[in-house]
C-alpha atoms as a PDB file:
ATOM      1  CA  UNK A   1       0.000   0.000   0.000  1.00  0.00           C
ATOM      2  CA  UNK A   2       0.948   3.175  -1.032  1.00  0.00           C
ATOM      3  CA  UNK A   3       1.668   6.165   1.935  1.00  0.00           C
ATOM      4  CA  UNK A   4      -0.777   8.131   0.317  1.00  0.00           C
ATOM      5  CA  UNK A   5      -3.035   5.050   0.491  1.00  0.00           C
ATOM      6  CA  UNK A   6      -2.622   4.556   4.533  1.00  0.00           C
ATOM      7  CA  UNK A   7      -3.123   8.238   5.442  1.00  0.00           C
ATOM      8  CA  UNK A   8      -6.323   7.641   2.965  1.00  0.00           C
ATOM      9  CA  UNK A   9      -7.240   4.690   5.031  1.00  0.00           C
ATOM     10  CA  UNK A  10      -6.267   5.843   8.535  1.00  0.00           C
ATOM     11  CA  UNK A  11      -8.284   9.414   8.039  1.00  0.00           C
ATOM     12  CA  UNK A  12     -11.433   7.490   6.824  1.00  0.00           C
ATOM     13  CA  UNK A  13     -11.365   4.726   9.716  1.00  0.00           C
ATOM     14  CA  UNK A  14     -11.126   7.746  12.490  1.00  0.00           C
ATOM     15  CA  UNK A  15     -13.699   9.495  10.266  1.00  0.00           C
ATOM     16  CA  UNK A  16     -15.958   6.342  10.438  1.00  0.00           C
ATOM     17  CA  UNK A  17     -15.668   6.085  14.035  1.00  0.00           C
ATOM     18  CA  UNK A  18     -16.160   9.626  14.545  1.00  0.00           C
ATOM     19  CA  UNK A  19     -19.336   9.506  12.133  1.00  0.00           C
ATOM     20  CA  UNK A  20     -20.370   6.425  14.352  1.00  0.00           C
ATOM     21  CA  UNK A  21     -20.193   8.116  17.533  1.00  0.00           C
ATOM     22  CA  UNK A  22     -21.596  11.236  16.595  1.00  0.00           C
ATOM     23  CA  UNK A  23     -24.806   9.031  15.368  1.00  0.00           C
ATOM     24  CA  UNK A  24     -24.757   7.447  19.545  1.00  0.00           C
ATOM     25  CA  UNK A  25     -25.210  11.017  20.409  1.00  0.00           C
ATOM     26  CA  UNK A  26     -21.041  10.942  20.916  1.00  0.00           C
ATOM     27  CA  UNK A  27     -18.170  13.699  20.743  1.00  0.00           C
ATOM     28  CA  UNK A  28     -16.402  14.303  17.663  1.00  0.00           C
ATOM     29  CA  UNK A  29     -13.190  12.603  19.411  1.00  0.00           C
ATOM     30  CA  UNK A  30     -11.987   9.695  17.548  1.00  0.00           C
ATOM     31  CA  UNK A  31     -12.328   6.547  19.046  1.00  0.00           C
ATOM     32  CA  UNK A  32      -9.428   4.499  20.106  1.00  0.00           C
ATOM     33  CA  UNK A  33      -8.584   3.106  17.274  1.00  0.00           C
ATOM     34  CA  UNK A  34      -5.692   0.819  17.914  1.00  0.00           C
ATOM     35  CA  UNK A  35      -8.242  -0.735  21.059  1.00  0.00           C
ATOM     36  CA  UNK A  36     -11.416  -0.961  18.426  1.00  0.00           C
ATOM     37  CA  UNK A  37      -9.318  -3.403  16.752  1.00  0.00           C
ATOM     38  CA  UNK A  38      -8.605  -5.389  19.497  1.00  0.00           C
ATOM     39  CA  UNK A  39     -11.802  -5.019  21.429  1.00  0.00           C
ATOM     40  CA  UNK A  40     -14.988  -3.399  19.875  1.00  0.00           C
ATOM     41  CA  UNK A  41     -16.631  -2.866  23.227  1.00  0.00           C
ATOM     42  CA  UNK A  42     -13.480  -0.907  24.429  1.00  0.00           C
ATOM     43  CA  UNK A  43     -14.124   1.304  21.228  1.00  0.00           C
ATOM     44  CA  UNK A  44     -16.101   4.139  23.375  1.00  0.00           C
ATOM     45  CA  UNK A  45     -14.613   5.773  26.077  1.00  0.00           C
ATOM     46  CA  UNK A  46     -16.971   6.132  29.209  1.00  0.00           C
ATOM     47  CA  UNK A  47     -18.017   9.603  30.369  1.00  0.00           C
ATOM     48  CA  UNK A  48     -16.201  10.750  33.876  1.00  0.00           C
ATOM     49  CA  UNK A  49     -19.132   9.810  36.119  1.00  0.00           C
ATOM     50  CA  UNK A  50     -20.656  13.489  36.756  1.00  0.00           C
ATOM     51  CA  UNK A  51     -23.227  12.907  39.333  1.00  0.00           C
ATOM     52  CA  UNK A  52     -24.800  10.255  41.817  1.00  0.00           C
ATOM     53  CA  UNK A  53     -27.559   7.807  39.997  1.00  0.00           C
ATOM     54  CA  UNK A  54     -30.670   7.387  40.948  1.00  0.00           C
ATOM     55  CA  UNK A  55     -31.141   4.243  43.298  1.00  0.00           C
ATOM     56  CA  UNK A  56     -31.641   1.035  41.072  1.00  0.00           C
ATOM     57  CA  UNK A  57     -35.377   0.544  41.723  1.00  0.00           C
ATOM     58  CA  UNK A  58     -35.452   4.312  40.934  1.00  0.00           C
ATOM     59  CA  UNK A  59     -37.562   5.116  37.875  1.00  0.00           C
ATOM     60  CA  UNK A  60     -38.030   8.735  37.765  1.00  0.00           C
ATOM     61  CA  UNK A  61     -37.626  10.654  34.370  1.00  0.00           C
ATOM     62  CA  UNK A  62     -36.137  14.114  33.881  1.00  0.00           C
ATOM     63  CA  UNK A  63     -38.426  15.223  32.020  1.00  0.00           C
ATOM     64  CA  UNK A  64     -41.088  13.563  34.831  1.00  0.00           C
ATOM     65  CA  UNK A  65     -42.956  11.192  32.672  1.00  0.00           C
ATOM     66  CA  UNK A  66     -43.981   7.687  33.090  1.00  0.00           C
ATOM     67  CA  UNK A  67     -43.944   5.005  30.661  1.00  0.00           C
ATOM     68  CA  UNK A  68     -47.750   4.027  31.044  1.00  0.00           C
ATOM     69  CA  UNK A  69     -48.480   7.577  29.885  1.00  0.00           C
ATOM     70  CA  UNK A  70     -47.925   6.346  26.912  1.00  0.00           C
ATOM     71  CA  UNK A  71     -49.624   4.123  24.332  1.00  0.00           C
ATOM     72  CA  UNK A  72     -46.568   2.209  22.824  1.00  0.00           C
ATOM     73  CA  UNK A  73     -46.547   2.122  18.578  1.00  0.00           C
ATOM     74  CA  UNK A  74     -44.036  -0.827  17.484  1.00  0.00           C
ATOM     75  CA  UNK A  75     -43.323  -0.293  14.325  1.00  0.00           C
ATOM     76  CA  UNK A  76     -42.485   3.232  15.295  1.00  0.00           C
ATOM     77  CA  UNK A  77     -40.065   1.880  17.776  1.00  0.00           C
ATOM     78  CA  UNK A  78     -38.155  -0.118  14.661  1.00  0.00           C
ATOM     79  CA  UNK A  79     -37.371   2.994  12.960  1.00  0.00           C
ATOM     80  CA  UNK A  80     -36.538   4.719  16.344  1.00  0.00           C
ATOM     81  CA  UNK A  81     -34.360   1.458  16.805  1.00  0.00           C
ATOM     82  CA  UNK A  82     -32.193   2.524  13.525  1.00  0.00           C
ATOM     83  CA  UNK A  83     -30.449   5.183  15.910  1.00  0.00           C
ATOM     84  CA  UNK A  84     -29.439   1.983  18.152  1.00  0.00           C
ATOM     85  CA  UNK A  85     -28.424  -0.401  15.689  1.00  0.00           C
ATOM     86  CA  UNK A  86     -24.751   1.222  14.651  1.00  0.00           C
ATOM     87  CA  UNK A  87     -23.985  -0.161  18.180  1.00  0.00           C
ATOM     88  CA  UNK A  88     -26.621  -3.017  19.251  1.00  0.00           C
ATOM     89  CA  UNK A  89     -28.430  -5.969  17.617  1.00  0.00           C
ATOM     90  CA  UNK A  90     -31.102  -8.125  18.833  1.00  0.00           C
ATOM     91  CA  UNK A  91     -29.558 -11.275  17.661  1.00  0.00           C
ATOM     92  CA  UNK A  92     -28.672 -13.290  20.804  1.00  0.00           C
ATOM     93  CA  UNK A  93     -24.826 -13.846  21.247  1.00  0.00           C
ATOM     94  CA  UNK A  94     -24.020 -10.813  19.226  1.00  0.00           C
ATOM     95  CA  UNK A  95     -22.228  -8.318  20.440  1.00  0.00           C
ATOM     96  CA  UNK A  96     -21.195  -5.401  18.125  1.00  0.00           C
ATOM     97  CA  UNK A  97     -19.633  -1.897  20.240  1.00  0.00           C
ATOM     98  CA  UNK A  98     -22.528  -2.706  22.820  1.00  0.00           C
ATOM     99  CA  UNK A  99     -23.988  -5.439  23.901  1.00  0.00           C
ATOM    100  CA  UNK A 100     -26.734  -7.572  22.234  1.00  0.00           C
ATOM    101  CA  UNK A 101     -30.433  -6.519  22.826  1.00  0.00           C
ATOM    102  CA  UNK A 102     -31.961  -9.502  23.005  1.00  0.00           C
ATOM    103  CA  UNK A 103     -34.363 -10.126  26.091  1.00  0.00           C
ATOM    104  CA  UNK A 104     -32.881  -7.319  27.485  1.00  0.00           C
ATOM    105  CA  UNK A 105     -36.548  -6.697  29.253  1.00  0.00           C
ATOM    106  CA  UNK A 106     -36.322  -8.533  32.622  1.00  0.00           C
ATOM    107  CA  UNK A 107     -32.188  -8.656  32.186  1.00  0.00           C
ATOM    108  CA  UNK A 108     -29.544  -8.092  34.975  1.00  0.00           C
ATOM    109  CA  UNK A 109     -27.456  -5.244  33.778  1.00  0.00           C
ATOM    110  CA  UNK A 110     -24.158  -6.178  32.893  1.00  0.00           C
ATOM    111  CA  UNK A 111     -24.614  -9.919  32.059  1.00  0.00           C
ATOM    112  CA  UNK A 112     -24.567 -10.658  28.461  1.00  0.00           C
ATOM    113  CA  UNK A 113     -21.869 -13.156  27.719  1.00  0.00           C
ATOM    114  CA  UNK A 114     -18.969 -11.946  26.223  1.00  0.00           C
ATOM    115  CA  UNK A 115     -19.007  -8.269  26.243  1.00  0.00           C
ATOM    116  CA  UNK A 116     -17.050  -6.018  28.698  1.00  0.00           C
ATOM    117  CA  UNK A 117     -18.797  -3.940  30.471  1.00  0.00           C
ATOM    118  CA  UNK A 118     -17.958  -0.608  32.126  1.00  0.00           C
ATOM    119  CA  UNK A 119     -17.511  -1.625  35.988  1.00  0.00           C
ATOM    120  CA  UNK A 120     -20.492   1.026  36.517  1.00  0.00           C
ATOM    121  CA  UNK A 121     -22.413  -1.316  34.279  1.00  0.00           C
ATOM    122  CA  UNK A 122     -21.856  -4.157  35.505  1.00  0.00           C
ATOM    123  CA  UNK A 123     -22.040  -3.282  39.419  1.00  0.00           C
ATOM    124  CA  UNK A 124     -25.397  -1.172  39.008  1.00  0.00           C
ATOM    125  CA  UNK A 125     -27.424  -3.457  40.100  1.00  0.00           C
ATOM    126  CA  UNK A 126     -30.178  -2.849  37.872  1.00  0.00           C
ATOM    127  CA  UNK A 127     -32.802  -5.326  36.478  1.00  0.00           C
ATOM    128  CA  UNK A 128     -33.832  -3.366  32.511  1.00  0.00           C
ATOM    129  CA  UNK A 129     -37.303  -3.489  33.362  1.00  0.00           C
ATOM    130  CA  UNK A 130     -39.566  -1.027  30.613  1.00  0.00           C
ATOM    131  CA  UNK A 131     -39.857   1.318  33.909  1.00  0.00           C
ATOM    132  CA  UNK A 132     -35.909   1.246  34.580  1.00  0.00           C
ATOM    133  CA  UNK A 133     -35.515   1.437  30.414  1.00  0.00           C
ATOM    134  CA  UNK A 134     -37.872   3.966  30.141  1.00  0.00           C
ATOM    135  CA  UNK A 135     -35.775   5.649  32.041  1.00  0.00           C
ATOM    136  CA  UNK A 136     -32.278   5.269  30.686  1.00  0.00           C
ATOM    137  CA  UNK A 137     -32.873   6.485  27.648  1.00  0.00           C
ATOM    138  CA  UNK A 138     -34.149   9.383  28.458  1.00  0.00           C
ATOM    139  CA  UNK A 139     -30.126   9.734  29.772  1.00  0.00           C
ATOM    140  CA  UNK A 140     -27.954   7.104  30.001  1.00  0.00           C
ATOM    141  CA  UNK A 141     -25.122   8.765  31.838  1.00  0.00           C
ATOM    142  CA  UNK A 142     -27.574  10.238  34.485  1.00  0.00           C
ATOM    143  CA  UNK A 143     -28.574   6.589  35.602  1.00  0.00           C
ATOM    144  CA  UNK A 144     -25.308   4.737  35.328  1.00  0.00           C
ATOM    145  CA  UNK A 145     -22.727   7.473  35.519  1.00  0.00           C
ATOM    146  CA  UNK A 146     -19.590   6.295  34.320  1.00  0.00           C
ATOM    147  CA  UNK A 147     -21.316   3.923  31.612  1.00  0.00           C
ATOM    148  CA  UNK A 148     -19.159   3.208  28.137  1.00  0.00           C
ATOM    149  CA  UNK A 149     -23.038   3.886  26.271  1.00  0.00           C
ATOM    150  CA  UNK A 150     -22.020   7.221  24.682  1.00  0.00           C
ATOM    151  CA  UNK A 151     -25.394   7.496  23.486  1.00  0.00           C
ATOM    152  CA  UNK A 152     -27.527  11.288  24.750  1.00  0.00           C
ATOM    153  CA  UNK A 153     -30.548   9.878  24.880  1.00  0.00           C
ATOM    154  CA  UNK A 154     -33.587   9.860  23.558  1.00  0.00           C
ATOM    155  CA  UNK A 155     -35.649  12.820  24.900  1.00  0.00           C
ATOM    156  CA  UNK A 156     -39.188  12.380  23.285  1.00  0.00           C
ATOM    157  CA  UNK A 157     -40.968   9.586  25.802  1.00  0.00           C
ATOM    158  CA  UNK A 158     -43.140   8.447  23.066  1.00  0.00           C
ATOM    159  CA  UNK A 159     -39.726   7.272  21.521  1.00  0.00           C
ATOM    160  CA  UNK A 160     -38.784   5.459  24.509  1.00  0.00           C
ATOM    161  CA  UNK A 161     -42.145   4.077  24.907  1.00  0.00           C
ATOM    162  CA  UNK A 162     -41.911   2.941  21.229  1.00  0.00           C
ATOM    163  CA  UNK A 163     -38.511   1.384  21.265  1.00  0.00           C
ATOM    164  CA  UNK A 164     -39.237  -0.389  24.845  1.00  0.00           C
ATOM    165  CA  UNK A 165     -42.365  -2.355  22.991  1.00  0.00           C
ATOM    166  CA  UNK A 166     -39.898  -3.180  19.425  1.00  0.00           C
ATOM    167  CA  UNK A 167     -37.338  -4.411  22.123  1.00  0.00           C
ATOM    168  CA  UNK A 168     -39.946  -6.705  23.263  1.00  0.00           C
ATOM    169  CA  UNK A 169     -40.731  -8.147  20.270  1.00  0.00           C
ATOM    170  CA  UNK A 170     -37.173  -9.008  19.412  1.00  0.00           C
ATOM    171  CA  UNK A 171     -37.404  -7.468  16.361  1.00  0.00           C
ATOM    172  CA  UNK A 172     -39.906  -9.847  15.220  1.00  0.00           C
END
């Protein structure tokens, strides 16, 4: 390969991370490259946890609504889903940057086989119920400061709502 053919090719892999992050709601940092290779999980670098969480059983919104407020619309929720899918799958035993989605409803945080987690993650303590999901997408870093998810959140509840019921479909 040329020189002029790596910088080509170095440039557009830190562009397509930074493109990739940016869609996860992301800085325009580059990823760590070099890691990405080795690790995909370790691509995203976690957020210096900013404040205390809310308690694990905890599922109070921001914004201060609930998820039975609203009447969930799945197919809505797939397209909604498009902004998660750069990162996640529903496929079970597939982990991309984060982990795989599937049954994630009822799940112990931090427990999918195979991916490494941030120790936040994985020490939360949280069980994704559509309450405590509801919730963390409204702001991820808010209720698991600290988390490698450097996604901002989704904060239009009838979005959550929507993605919550797709999620529970697996994608079916």
């Amino acid at each position: 390969m040329t020189r002029t053919a790596k910088s080509f090719a170095k440039y557009f892999g830190m562009a397509a991370s930074v493109a990739l992050l940016s869609a996860c709601g992301g800085t325009d940092e580059p990823a760590e490259t070099e890691t990405a290779a080795a690790d995909p999980s370790a691509s995203v670098v976690a957020p210096e946890p900013s404040a205390e969480a809310p308690a694990a059983d905890n599922t109070e919104t921001v914004d201060g609504t609930m998820l039975a407020s609203f009447t969930p619309d799945v197919a809505h929720g797939e397209e909604v889903f498009i902004k998660c899918s750069s990162c996640h799958v529903l496929e079970e035993g597939v982990n991309r940057i984060g982990p795989s989605l599937a049954g994630i409803v009822g799940r112990t945080a931090g427990t999918v086989e195979g991916y490494t987690y941030s120790e936040a993650n994985a020490n939360s303590g949280i069980t994704w119920t559509k309450e405590k999901l509801f919730q963390y997408l409204e702001d991820p870093q808010r209720v698991i400061p600290g988390t490698k998810m450097a996604f901002a959140g989704l904060p239009n509840g009838q979005d959550r709502a929507d993605i919550i019921a797709y999620l529970e479909t697996g994608g079916q």
